[in-house]
C-alpha atoms as a PDB file:
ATOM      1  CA  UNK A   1       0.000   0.000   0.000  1.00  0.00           C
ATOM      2  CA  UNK A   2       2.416   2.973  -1.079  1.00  0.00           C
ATOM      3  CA  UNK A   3       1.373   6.395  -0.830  1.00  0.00           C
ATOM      4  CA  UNK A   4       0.988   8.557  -4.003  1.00  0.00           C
ATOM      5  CA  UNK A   5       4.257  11.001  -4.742  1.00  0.00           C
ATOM      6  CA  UNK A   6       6.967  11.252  -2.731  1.00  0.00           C
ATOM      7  CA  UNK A   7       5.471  10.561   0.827  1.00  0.00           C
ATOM      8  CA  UNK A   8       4.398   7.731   2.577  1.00  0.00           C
ATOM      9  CA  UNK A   9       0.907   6.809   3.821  1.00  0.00           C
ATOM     10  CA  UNK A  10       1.154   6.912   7.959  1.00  0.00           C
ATOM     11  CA  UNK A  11       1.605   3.386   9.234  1.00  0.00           C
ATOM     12  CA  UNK A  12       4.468   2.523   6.946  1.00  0.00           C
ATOM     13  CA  UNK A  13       7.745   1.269   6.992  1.00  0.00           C
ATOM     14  CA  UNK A  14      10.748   2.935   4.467  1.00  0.00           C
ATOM     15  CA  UNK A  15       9.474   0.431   1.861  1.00  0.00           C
ATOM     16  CA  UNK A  16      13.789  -0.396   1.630  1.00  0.00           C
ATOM     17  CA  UNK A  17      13.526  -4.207   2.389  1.00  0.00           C
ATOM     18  CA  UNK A  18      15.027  -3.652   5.867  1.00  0.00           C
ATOM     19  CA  UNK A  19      13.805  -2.832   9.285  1.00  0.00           C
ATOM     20  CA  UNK A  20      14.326  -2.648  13.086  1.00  0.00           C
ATOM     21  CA  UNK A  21      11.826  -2.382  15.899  1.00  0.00           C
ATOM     22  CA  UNK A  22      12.714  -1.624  18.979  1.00  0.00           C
ATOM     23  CA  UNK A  23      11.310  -3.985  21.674  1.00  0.00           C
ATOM     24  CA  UNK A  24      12.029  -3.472  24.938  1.00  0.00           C
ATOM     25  CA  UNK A  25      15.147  -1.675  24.465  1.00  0.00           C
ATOM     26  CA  UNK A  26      16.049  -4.755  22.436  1.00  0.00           C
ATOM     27  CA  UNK A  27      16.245  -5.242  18.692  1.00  0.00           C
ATOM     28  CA  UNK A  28      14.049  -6.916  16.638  1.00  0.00           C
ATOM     29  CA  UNK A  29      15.666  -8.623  13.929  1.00  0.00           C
ATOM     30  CA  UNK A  30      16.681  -7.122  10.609  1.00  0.00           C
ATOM     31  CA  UNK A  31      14.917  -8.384   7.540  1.00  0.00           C
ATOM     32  CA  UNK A  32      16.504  -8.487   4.509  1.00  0.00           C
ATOM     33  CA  UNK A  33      15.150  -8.318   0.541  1.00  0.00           C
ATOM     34  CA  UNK A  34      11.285  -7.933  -0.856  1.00  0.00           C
ATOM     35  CA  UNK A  35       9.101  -7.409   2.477  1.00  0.00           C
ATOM     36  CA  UNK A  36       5.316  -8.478   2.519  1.00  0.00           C
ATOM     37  CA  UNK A  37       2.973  -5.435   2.518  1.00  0.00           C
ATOM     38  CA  UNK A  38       1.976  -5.869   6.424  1.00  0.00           C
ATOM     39  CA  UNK A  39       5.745  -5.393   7.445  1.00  0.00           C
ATOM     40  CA  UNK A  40       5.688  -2.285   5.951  1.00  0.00           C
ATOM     41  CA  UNK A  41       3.227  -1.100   8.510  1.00  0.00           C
ATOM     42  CA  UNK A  42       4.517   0.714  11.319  1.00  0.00           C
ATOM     43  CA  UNK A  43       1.301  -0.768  13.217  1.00  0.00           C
ATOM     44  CA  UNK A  44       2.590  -4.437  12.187  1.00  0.00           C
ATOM     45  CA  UNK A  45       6.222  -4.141  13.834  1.00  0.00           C
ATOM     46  CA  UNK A  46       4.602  -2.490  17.096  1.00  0.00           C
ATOM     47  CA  UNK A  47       1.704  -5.023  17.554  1.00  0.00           C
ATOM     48  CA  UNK A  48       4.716  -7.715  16.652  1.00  0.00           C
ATOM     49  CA  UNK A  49       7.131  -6.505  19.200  1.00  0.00           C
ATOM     50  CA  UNK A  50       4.004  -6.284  21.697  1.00  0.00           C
ATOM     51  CA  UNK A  51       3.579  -9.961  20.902  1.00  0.00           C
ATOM     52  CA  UNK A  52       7.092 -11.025  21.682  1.00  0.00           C
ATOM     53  CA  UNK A  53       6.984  -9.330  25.098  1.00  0.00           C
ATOM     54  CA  UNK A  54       4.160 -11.049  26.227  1.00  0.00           C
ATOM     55  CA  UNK A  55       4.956 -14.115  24.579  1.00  0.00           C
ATOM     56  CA  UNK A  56       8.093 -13.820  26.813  1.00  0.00           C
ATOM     57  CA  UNK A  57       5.890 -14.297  30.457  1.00  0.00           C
ATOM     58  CA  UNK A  58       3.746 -16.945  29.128  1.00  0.00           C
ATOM     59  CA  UNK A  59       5.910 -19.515  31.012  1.00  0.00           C
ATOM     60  CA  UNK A  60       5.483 -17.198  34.464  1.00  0.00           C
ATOM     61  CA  UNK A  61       2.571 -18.936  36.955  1.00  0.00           C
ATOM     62  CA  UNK A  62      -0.625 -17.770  35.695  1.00  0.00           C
ATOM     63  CA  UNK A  63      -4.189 -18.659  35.634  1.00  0.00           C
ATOM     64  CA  UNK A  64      -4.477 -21.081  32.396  1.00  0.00           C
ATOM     65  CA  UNK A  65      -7.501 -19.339  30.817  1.00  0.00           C
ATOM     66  CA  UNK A  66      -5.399 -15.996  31.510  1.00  0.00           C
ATOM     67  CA  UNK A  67      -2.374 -17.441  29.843  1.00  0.00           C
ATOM     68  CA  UNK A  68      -4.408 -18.973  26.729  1.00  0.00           C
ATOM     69  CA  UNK A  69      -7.096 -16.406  26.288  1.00  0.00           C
ATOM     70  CA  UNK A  70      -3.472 -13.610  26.536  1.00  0.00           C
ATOM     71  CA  UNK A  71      -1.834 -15.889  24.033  1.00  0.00           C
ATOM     72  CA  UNK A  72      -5.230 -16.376  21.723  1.00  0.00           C
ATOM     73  CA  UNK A  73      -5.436 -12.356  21.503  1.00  0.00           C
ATOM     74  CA  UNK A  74      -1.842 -10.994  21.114  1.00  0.00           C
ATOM     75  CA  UNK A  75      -1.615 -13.391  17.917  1.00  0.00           C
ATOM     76  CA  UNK A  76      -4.695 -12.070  16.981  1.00  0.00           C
ATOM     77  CA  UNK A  77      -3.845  -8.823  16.789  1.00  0.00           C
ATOM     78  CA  UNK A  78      -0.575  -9.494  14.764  1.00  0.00           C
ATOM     79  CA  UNK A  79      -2.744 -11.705  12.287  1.00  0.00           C
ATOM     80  CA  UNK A  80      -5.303  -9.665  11.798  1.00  0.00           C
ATOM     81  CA  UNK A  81      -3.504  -6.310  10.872  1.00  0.00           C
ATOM     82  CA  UNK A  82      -0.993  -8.647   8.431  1.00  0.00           C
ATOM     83  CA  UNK A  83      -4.432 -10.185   6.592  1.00  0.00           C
ATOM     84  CA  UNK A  84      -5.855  -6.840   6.706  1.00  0.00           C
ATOM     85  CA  UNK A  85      -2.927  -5.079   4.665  1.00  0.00           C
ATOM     86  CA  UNK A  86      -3.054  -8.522   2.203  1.00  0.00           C
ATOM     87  CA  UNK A  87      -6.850  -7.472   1.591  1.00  0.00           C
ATOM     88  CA  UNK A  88      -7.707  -5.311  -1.768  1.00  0.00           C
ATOM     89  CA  UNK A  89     -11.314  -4.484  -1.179  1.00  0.00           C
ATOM     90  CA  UNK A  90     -11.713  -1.256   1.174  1.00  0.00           C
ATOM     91  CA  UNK A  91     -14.342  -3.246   3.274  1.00  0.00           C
ATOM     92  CA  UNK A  92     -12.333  -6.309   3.949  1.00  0.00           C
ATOM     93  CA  UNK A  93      -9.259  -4.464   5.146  1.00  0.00           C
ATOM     94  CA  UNK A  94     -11.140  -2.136   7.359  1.00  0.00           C
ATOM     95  CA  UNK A  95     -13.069  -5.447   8.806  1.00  0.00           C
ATOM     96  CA  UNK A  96      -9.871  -6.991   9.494  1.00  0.00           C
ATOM     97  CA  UNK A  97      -8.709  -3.823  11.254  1.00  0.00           C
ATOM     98  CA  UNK A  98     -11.169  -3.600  13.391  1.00  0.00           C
ATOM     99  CA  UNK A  99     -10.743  -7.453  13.937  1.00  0.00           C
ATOM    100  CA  UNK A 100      -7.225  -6.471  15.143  1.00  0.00           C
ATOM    101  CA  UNK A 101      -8.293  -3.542  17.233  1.00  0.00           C
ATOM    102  CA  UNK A 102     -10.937  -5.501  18.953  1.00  0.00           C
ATOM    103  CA  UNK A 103      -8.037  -8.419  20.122  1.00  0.00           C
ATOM    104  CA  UNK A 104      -5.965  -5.082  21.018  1.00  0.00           C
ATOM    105  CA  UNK A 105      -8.472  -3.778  23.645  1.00  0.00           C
ATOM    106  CA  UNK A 106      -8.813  -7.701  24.666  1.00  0.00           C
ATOM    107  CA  UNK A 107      -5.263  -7.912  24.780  1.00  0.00           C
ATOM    108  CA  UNK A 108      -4.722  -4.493  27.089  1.00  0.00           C
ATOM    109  CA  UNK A 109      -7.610  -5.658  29.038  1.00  0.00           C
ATOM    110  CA  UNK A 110      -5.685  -9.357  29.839  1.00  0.00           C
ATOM    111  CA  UNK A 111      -2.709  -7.303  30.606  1.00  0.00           C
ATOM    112  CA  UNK A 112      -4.589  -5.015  32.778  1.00  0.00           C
ATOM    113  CA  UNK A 113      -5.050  -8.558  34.828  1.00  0.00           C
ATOM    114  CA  UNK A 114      -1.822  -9.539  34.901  1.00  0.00           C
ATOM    115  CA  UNK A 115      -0.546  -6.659  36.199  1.00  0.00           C
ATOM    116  CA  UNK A 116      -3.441  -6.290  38.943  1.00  0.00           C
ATOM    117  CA  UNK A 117      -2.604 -10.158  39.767  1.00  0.00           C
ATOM    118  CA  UNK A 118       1.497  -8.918  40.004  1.00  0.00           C
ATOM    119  CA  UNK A 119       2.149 -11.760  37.560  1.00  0.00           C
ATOM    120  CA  UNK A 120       3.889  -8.399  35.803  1.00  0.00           C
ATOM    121  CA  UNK A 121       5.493  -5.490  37.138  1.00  0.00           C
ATOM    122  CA  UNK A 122       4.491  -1.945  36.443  1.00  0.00           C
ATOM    123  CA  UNK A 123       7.717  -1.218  34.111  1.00  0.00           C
ATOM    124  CA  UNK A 124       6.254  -4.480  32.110  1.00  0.00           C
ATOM    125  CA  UNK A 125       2.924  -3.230  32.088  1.00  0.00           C
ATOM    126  CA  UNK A 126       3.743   0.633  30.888  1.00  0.00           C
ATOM    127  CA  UNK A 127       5.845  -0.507  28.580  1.00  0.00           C
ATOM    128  CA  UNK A 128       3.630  -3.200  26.375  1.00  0.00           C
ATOM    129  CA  UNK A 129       0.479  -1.026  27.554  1.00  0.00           C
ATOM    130  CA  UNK A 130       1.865   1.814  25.824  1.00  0.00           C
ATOM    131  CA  UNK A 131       3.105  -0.305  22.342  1.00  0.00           C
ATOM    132  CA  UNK A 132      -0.628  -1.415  22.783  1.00  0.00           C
ATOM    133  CA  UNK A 133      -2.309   1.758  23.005  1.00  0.00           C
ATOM    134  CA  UNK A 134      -0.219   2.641  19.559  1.00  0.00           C
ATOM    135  CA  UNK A 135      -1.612  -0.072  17.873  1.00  0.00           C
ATOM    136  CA  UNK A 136      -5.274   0.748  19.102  1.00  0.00           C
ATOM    137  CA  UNK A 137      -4.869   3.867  17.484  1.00  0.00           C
ATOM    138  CA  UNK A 138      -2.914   3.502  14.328  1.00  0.00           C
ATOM    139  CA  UNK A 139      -5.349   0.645  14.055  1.00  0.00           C
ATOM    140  CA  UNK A 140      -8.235   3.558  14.591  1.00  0.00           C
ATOM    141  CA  UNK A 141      -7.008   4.792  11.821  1.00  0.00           C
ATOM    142  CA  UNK A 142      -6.603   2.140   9.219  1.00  0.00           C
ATOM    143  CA  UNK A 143     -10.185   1.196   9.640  1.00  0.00           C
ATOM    144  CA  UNK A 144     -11.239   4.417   9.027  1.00  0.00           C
ATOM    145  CA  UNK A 145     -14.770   5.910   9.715  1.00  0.00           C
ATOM    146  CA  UNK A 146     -17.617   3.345  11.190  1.00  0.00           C
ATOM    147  CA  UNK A 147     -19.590   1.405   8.826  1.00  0.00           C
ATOM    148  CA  UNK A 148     -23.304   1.136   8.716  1.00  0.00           C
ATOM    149  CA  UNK A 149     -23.322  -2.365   8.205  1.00  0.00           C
END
């Protein structure tokens, strides 16, 4: 999905065939060559390093249905927005969007629990609440206005 002109549409990546996402203060790793459309999107490589963090307590004591329902709506989010930027008809992409943004507010609502239960600590829980609340609204904004059906 490149932009008309010289600019890029808001969401997306340098369209180069290379990127880095910070996670964490870590570094995600660098792709190299031809890049699929949804890792162009800015909202892709945030909901994806968002994913890895939480990914990374799944093996902390939790409630089960906390730790599969968590798991079930972080990948969720990361599917969703990469089937959404595969999608050519307007109406399919912003359903998928929304999709994505619905497992988002699932997903900050899970982590919401975890924190309350101190299964995370509060750096934790600023730090993927805030990649989370990115995605939410760059997400806001792919889908664009509501539709009436």
């Amino acid at each position: 999905m490149q932009g008309k002109g010289k600019g890029k549409l808001k969401g997306q990546g340098n369209g180069s065939g290379k990127w880095n996402c910070s996670n964490g203060g870590k570094r995600m790793e660098k792709i190299d060559g031809p890049l699929f459309e949804h890792e162009r999107l800015h909202v892709y490589r945030a909901a994806r390093s968002a994913y890895q963090q939480v990914r990374s307590w799944l093996p902390r004591p939790m409630p089960r249905d906390l730790r599969d329902q968590l798991d079930r709506s972080i990948r969720s989010v990361v599917s969703n927005i990469a089937e959404g930027a595969g999608k050519t008809a307007k109406a399919d992409k912003q359903r998928s969007y929304e999709f994505a943004k619905g497992s988002t507010l699932e997903a900050a609502a899970q982590l919401d629990m975890l924190h309350a239960d101190r299964i995370i600590d509060s750096t934790e829980y600023n730090e993927v609440r805030r990649l989370l609340l990115d995605v939410a609204r760059m997400l806001h904004a792919l889908a664009g206005r509501p539709r009436t059906t």
